[in-house]
Protein backbone atom coordinates (compact mmCIF):
# COMPACT_ATOMS: atom_id res chain seq x y z
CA UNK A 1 117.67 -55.48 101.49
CA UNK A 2 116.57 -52.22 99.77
CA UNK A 3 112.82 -52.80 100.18
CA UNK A 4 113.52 -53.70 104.06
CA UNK A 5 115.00 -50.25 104.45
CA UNK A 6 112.73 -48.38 102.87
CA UNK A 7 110.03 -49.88 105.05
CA UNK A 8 111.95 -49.80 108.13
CA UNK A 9 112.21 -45.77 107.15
CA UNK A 10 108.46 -45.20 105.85
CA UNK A 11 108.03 -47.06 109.73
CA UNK A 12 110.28 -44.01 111.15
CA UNK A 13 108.62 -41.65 109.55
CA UNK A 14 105.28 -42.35 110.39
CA UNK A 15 105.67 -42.98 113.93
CA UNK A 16 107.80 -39.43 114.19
CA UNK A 17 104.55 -37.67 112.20
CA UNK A 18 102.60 -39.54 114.60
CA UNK A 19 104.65 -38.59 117.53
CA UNK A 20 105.16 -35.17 116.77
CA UNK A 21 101.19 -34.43 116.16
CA UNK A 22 98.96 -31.18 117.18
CA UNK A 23 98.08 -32.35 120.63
CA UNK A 24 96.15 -29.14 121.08
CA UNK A 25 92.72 -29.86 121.73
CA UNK A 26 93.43 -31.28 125.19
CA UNK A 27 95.79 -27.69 125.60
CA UNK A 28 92.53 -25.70 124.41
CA UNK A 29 90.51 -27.50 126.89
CA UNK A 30 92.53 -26.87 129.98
CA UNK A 31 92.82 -23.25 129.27
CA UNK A 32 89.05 -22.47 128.16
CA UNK A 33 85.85 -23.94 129.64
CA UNK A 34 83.39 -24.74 126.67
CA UNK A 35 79.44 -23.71 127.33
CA UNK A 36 76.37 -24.74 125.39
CA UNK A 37 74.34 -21.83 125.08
CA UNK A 38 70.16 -22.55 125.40
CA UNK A 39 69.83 -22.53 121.28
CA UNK A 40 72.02 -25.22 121.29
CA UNK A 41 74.98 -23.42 120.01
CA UNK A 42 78.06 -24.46 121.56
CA UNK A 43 80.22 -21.22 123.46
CA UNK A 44 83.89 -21.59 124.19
CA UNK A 45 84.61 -19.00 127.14
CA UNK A 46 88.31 -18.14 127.58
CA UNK A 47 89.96 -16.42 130.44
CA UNK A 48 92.35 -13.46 129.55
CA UNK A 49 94.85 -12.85 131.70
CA UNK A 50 95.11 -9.66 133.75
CA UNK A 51 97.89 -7.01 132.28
CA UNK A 52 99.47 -4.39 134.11
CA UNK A 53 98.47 -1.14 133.18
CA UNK A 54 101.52 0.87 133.07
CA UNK A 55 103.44 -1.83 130.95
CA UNK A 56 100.88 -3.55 128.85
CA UNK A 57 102.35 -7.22 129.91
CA UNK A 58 100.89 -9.71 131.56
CA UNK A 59 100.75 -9.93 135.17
CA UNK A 60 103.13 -13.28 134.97
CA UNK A 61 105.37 -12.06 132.48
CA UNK A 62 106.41 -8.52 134.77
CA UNK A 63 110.20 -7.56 134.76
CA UNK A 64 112.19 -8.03 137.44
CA UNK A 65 111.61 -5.16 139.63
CA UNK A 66 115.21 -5.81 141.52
CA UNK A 67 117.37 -6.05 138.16
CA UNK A 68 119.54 -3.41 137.64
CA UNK A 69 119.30 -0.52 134.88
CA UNK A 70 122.05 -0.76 132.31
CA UNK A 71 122.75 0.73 128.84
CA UNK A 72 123.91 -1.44 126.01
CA UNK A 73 126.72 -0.32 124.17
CA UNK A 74 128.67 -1.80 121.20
CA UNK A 75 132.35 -1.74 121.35
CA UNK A 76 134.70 -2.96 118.72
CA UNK A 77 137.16 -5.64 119.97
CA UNK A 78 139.23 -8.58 118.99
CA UNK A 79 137.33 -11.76 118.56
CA UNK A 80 139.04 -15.00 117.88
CA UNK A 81 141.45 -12.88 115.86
CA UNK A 82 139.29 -10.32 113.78
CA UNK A 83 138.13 -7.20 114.89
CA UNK A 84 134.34 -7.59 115.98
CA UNK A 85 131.27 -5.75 117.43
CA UNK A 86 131.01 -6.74 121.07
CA UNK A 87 127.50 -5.80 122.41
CA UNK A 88 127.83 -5.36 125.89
CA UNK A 89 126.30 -2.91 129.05
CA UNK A 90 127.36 -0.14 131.25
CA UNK A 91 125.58 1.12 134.20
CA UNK A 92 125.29 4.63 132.18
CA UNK A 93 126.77 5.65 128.98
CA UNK A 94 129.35 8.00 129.21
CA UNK A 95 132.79 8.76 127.81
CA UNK A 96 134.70 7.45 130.72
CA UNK A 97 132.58 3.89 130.88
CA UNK A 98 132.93 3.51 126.86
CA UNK A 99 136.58 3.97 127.45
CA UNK A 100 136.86 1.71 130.25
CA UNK A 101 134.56 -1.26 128.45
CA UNK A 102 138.00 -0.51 125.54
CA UNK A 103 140.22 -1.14 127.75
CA UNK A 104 138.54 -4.04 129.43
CA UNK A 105 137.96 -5.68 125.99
CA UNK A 106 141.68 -5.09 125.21
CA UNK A 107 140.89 -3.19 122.63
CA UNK A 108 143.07 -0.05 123.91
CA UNK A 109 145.55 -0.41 126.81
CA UNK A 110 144.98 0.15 130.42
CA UNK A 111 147.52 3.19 130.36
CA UNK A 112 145.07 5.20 127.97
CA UNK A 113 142.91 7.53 130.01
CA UNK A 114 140.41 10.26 128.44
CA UNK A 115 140.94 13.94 128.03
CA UNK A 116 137.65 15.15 126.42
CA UNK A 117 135.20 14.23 124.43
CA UNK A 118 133.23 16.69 122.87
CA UNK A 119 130.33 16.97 119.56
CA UNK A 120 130.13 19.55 117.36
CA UNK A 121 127.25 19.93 115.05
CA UNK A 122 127.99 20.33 111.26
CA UNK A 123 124.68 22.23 110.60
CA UNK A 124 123.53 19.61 108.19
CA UNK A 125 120.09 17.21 108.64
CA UNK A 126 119.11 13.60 107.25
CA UNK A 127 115.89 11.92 107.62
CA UNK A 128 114.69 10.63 111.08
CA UNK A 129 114.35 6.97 111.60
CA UNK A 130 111.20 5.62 111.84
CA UNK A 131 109.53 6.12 115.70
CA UNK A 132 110.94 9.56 115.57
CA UNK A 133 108.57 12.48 116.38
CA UNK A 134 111.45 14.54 114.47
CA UNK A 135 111.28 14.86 111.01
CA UNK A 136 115.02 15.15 110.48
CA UNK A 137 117.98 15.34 113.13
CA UNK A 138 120.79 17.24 112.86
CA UNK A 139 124.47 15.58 112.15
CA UNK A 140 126.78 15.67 114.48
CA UNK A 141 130.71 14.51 114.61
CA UNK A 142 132.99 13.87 117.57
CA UNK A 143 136.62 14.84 119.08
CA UNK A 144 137.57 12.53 121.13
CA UNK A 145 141.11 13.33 123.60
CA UNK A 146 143.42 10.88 124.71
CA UNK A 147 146.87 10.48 127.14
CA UNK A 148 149.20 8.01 127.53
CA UNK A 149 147.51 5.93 124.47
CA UNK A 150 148.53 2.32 123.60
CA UNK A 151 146.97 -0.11 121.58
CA UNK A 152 145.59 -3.53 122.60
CA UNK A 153 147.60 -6.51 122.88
CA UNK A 154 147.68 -7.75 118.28
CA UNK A 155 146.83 -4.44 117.24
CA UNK A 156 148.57 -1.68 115.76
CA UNK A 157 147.79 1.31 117.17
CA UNK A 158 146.47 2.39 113.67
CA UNK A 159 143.83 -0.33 114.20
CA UNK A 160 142.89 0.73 117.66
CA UNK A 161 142.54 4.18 117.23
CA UNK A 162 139.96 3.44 114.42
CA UNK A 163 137.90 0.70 116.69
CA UNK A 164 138.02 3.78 119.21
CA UNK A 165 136.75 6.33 117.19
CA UNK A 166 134.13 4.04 115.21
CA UNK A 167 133.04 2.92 118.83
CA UNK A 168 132.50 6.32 120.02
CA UNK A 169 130.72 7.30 116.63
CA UNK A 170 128.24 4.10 117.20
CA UNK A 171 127.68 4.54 120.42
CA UNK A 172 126.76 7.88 120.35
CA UNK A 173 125.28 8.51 116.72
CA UNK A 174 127.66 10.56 115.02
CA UNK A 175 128.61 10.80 111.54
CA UNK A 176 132.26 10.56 112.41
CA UNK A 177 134.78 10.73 115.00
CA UNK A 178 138.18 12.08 115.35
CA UNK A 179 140.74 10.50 118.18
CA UNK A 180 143.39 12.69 118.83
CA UNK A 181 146.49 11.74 121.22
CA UNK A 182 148.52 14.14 123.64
């Protein structure tokens, strides 16, 4: 019985290697045209695609020129029961859309509205990224204002204050922000 299954699975995996082979010289044929040259020599001739200029992509790979323009944005909300970063998309960042992607995450209750929201710089500098043309960029931290402030449904409003103000910081690169409530 042992020697029939090991030959019944040797069969398996043979016909799976077999099945699951390189079938890419008939591919390679379809999408080049193959020459012999007068010397004898043989010439494979391949057709490049035409790219779009102002994009570098290919003419079939183009975006969607009818989708809208959005900005991603990373907001910290409750996921099956932890606290989690939620990458989602605003039609523009600003402080009122950040807010309102909190409160429709539940992360902060539909009562809260915003106040102000202001940066201050702290006149110290770290290291660019890399892609930067800037060698260093200047650190920044945030006040953020809030009325009528109440926490998501299952959170404290210790918690939500801090997913507030480490959204805010995220979102727009500081090196800390501070929620005050009126």
């Amino acid at each position: 019985m042992k020697k029939f299954i090991a030959m019944l699975m040797i069969a398996v995996t043979v016909l799976a290697v077999v099945g699951c082979g390189s079938k890419s010289k008939e591919e390679n044929e379809s999408a080049s045209e193959t020459l012999i040259a007068p010397d004898g020599s043989i010439v494979q001739e391949t057709t490049q695609e035409e790219t779009n200029p102002e994009n570098g992509l290919p003419l079939s790979k183009q975006p969607d020129p009818n989708a809208p323009v959005v900005d991603t944005v990373v907001v910290y909300a409750i996921v099956n029961g932890n606290m989690s970063q939620v990458m989602d998309s605003v039609d523009k960042l600003t402080e009122e859309s950040l807010l309102d992607k909190l409160i429709e995450l539940g992360t902060v209750g539909s009562s809260t509205k915003l106040v102000s929201f202001n940066t201050e710089e702290t006149g110290e500098t770290q290291e660019a990224g890399p892609g930067s043309s800037d060698k260093t960029i200047s650190i920044k931290n945030g006040v953020l204002v809030l009325s009528d402030f109440s926490a998501g449904k299952g959170l404290d409003e210790e918690t939500a204050k801090k997913a507030v103000a480490d959204t805010f910081t995220l979102n727009y690169e500081l090196s800390g922000c501070t929620v005050e409530i009126q």
